[in-house]
N, C-alpha and C. Protein backbone atom coordinates (compact mmCIF):
# COMPACT_ATOMS: atom_id res chain seq x y z
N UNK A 1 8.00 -23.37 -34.52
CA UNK A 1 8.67 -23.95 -33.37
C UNK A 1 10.04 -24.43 -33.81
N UNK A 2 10.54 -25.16 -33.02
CA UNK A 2 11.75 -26.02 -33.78
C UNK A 2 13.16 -25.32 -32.28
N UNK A 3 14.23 -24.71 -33.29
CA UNK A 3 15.61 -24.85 -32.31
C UNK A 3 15.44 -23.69 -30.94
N UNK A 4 14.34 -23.18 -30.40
CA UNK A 4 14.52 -22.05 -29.71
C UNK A 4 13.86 -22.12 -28.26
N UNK A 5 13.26 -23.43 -28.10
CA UNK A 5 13.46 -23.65 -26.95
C UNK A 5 11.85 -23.52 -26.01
N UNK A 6 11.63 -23.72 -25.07
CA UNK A 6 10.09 -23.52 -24.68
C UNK A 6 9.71 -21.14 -24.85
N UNK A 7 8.60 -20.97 -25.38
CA UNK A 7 8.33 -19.70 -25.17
C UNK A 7 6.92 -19.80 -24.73
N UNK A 8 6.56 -19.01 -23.95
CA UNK A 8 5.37 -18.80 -23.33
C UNK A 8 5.30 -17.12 -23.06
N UNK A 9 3.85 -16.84 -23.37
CA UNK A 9 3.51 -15.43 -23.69
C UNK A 9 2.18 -15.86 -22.88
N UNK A 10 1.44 -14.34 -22.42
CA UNK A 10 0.81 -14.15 -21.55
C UNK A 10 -0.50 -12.66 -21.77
N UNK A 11 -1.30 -13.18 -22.07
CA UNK A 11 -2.15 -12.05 -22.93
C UNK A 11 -3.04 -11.87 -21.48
N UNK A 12 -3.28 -10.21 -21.45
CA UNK A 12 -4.29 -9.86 -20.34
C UNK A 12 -5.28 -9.04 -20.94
N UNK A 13 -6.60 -9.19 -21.27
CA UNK A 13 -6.88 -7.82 -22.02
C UNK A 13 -7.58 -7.05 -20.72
N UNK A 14 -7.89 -5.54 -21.30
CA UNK A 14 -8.75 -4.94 -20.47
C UNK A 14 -9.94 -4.70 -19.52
N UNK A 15 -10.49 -6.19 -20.01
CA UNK A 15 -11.47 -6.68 -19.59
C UNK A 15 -11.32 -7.30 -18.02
N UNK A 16 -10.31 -7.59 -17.63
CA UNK A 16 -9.96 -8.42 -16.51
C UNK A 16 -10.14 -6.35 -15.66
N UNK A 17 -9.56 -6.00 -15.80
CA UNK A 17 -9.68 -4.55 -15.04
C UNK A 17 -8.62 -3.63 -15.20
N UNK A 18 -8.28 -2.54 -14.02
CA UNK A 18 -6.70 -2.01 -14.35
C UNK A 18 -5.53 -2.22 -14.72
N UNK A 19 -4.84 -1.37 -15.05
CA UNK A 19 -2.97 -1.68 -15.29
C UNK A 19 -2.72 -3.07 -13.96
N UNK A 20 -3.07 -2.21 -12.89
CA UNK A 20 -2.60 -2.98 -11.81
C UNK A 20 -3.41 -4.40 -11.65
N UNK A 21 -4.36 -4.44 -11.86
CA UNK A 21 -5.06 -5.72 -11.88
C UNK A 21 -4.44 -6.54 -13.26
N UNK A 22 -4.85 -6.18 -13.95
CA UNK A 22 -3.90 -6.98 -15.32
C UNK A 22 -2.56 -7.44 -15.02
N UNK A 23 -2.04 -6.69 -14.55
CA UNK A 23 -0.34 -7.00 -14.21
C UNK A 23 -0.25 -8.03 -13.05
N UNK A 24 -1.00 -7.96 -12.34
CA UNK A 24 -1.15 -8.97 -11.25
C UNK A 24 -1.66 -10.04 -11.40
N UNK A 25 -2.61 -10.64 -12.24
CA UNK A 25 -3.06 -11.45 -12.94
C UNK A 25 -1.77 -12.29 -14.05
N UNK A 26 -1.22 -11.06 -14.61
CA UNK A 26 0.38 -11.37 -15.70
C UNK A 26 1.12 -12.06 -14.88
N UNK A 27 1.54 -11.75 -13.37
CA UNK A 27 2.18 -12.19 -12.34
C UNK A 27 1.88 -13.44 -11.93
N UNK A 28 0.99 -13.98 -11.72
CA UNK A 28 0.25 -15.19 -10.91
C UNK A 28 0.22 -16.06 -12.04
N UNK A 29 -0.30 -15.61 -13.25
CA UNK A 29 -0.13 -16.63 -14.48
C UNK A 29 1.32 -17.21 -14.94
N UNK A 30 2.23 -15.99 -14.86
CA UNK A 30 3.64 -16.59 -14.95
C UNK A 30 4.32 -17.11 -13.88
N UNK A 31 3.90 -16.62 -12.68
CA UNK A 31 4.50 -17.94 -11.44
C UNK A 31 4.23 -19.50 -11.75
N UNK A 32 2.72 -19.68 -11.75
CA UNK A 32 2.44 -21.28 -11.94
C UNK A 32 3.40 -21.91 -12.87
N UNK A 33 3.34 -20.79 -14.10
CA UNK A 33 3.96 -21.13 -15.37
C UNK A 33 5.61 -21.63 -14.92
N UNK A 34 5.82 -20.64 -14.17
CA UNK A 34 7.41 -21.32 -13.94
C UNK A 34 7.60 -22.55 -13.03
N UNK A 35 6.13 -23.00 -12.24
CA UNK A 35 6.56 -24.22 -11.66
C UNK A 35 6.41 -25.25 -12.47
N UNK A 36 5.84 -25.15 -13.49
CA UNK A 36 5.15 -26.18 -15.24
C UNK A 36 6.52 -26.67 -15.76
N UNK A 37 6.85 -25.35 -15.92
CA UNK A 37 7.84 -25.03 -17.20
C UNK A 37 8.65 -26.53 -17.15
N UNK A 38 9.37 -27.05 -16.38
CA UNK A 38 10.22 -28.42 -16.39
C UNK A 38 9.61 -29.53 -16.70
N UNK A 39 8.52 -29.10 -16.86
CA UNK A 39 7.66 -30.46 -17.40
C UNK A 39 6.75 -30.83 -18.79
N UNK A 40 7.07 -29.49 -19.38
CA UNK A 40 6.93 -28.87 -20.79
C UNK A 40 7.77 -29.83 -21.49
N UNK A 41 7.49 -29.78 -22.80
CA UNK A 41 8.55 -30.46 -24.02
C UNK A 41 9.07 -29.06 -24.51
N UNK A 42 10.63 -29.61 -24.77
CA UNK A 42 11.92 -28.36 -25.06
C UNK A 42 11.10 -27.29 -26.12
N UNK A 43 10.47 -27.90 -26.85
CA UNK A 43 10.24 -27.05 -28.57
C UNK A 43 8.68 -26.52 -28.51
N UNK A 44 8.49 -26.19 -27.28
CA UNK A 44 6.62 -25.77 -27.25
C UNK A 44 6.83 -24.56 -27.06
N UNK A 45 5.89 -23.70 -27.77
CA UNK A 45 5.37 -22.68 -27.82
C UNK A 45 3.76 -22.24 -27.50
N UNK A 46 3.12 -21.57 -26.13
CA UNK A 46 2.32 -21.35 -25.83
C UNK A 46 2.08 -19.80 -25.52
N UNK A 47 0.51 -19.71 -25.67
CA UNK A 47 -0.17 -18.52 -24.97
C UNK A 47 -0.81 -18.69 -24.28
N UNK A 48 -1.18 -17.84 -23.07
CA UNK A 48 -1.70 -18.00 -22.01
C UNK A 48 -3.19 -16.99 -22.07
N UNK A 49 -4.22 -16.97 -21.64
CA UNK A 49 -5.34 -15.96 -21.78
C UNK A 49 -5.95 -15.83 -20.47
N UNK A 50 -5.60 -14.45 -20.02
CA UNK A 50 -5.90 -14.56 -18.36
C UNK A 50 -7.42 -13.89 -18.67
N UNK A 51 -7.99 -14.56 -18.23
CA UNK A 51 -9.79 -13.76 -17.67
C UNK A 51 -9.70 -13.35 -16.62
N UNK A 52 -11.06 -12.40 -15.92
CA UNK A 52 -11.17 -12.09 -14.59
C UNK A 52 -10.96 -12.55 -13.50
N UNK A 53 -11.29 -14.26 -13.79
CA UNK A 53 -11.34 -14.98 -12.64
C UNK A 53 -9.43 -15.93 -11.92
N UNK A 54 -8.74 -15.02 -12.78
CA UNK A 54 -7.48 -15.31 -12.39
C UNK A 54 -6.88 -14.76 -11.45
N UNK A 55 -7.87 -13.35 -11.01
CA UNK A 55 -7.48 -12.56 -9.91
C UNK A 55 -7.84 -13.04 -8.74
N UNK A 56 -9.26 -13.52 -8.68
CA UNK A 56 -9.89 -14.84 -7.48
C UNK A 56 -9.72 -15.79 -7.01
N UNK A 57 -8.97 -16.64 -7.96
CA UNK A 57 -8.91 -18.20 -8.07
C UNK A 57 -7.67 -18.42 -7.15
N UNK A 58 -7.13 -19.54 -6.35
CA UNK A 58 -6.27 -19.91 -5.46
C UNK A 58 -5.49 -20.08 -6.97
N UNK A 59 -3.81 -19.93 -6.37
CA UNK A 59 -2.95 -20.03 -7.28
C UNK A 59 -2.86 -21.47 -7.39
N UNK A 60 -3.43 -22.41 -6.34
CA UNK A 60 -3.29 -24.49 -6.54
C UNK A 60 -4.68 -24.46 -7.77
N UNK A 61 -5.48 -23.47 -7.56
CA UNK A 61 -6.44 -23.79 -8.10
C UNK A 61 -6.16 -23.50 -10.24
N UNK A 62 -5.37 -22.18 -9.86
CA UNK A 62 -4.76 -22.06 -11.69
C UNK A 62 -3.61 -22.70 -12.03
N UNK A 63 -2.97 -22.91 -11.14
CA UNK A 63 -1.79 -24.55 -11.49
C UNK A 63 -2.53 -25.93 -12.31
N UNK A 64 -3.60 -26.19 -11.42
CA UNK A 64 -4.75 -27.32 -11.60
C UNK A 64 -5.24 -26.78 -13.09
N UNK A 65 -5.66 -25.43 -13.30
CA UNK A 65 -6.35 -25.15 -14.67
C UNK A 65 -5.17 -25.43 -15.33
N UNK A 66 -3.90 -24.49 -15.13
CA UNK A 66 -2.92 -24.91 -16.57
C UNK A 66 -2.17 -25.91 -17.21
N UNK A 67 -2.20 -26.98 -15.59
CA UNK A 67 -2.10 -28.72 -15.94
C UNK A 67 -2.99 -29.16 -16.86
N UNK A 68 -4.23 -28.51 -16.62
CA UNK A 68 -5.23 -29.08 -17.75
C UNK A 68 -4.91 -28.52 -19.23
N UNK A 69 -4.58 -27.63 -19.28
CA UNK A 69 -5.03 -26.89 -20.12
C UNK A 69 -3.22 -27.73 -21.35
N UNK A 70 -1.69 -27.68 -20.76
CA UNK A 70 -0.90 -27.94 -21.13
C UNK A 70 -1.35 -29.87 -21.76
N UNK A 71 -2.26 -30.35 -20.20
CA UNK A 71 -2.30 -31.88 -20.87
C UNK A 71 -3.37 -32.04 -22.27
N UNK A 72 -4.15 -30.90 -22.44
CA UNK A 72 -4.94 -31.20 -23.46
C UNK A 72 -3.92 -30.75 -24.51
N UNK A 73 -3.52 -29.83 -24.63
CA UNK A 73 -2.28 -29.37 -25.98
C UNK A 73 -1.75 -30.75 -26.21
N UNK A 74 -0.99 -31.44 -25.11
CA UNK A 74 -0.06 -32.36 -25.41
C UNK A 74 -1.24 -33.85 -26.15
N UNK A 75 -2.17 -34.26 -25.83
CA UNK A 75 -3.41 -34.82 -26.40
C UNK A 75 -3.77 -34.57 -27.58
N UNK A 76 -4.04 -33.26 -28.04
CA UNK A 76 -4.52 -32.85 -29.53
C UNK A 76 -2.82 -32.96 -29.96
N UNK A 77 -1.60 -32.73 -29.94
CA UNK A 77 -0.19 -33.02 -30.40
C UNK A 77 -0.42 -34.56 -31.08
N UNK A 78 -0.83 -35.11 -30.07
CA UNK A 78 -0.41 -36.94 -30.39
C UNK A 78 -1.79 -37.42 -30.93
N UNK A 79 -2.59 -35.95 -31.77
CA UNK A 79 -3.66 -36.82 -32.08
C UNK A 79 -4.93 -37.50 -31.54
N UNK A 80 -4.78 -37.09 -30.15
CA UNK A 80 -5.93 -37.63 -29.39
C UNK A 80 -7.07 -36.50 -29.03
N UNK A 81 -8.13 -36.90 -28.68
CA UNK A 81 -9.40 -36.11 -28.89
C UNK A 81 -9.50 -35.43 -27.68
């Protein structure tokens, strides 16, 4: 990490379903992501792991997962359980 700024990457494997399902899933994961992103710390580096159920889920509903998912990173950061 260090001078380069927030990066976020976005893994779909084959398992979720087609090109087109994967990519659409890639899509919906990086929207939320860009409403996050301003609330990230400058120097974080994340991956994202889309499962099946990212194609189903209300997009308030994977916002809600990746709030969780960013506040636990920032928790294990400062040491907390």
């Amino acid at each position: 990490m260090g001078k380069h700024g927030r990066k976020a990457g976005f893994a779909v494997s084959r398992q979720v379903g087609s090109a087109v399902s994967r990519n659409r899933a890639r899509r919906r994961l990086r929207e939320v992501y860009r409403h996050l992103r301003p609330t990230l710390p400058d120097d974080i580096e994340v991956v994202f792991v889309a499962r099946p159920a990212a194609l189903s889920r209300t997009v308030s509903d994977l916002r809600g997962d990746m709030e969780r998912a960013i506040a636990a990173m920032a928790s294990a950061a400062r040491g907390g359980a």
